[in-house]
Each structure stands twice: as C-alpha cells, then as structure tokens.
Protein backbone atom coordinates (compact mmCIF):
# COMPACT_ATOMS: atom_id res chain seq x y z
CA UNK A 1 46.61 0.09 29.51
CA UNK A 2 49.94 0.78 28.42
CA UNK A 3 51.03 4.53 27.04
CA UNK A 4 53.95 3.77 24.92
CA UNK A 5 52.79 4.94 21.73
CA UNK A 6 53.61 8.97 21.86
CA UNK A 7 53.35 10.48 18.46
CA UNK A 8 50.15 10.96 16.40
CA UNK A 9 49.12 8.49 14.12
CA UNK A 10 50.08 10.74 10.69
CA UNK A 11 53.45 10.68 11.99
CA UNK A 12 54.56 7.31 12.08
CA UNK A 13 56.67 5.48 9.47
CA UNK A 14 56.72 1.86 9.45
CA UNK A 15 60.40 1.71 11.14
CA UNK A 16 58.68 3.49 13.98
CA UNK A 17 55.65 1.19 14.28
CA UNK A 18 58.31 -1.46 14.80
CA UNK A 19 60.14 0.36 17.49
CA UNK A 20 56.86 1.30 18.94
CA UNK A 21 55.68 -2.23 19.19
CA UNK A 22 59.15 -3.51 20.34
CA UNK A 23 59.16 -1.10 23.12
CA UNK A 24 55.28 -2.02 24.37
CA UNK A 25 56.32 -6.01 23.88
CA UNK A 26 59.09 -5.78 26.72
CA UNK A 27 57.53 -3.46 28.72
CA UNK A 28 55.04 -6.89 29.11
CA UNK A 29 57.53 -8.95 28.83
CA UNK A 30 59.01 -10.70 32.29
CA UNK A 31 61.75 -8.89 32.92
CA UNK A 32 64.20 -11.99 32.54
CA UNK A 33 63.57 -11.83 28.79
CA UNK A 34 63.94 -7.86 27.99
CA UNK A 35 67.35 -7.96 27.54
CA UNK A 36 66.12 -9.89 23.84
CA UNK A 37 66.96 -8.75 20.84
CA UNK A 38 63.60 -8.47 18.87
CA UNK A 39 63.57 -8.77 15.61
CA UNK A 40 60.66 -8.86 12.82
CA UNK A 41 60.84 -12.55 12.57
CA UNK A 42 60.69 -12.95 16.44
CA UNK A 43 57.70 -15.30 17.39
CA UNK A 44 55.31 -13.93 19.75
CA UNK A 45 54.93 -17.08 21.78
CA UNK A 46 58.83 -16.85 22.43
CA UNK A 47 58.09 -14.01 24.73
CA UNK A 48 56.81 -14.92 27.75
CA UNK A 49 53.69 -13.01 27.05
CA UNK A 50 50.12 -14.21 28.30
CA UNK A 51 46.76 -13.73 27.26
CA UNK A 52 45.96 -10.81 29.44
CA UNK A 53 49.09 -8.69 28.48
CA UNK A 54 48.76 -9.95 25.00
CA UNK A 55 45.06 -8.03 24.95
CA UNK A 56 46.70 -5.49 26.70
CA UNK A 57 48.82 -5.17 24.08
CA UNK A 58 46.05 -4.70 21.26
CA UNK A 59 44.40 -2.04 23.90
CA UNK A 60 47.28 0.01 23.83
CA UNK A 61 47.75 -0.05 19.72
CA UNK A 62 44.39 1.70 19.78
CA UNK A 63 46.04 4.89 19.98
CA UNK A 64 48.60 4.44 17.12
CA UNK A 65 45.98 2.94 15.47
CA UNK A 66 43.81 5.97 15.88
CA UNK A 67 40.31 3.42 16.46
CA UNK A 68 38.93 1.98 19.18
CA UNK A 69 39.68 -1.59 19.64
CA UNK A 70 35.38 -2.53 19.80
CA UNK A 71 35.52 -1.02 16.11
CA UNK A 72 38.30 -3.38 14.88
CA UNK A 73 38.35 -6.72 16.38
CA UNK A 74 36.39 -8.30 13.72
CA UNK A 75 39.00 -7.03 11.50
CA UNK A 76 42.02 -9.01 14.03
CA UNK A 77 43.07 -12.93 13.32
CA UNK A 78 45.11 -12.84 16.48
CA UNK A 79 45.58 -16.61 15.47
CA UNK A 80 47.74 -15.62 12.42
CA UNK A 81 49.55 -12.91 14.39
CA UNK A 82 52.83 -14.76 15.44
CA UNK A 83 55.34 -12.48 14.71
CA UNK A 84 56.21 -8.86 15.13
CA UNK A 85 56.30 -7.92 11.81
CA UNK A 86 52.59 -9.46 11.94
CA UNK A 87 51.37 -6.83 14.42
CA UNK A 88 52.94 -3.94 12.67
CA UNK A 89 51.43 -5.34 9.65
CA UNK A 90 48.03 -5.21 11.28
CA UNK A 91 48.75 -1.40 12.42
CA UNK A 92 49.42 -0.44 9.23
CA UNK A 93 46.43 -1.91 7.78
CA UNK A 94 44.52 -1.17 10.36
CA UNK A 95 45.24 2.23 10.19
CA UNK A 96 44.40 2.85 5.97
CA UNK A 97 41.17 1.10 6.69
C-alpha cells in the first residue's frame, strides 16, 4: 500500500488533495511517464496505470480519506473516474460523507 498521504485528513485543502493524488499517481506510474505534467483534466488511462496499482491507488486514499476502503466502495463508480480532478472529487466527497 502506498504511504504518500502525510497530513491528517482536517488538514487538507483541495489544492493539496490534488498534489497528494499527483504524487501517489507517478509513484505507480512506469517510470518512463513521471516526467508528465499532470494536470486536472489528465485522463487516467493516459498513465500507464493497471488494474492492480489502480486499486492500489484507492487503498492508499483510505487514509486521506479517513475510512476504510470495505466501508466505501459501494459509494465508488470507478467507471466514471477518468480524470484526476475525478478522484479528488471523490476524496472530497468521500470525506463529508
């Protein structure tokens, strides 16, 4: 599981959640692509990702998230989460919820 997210969940703007996610995404990424500029707009499926690091992914949002992933997935469409401003989208509602 990765351990990017540092800071307690109260203490996160949205600016952060986007830096925060960036930073997780390439350190899954193949390392041929982490040089990319990431942007909100940036499709998901444009980064070399698969399945397993894409879960791996939603593991490690737990802790931003402050919930256990088992207690949210019914709450996840990862089929309309194609862009990074999608996933901190999710966080943040995620997190009021």
């Amino acid at each position: 599981m990765l351990k990017i997210f540092r800071k307690k969940q109260k203490d996160i703007n949205e600016s952060e959640y986007f830096k925060e996610i960036c930073d997780a995404l390439k350190e899954i990424m193949p390392q041929e692509l982490r040089n990319k500029e990431l942007k909100g707009d940036t499709k998901i499926d444009t980064l070399g990702i698969d399945s397993i690091k894409y879960i791996n992914l939603f593991i490690s949002l737990e802790e931003i998230i402050g919930k256990e992933l088992e207690d949210i997935v019914d709450s996840i469409d990862l089929a309309s989460i194609t862009t990074i401003d999608d996933i901190v989208n999710l966080v943040r509602e995620l997190q009021k919820n």
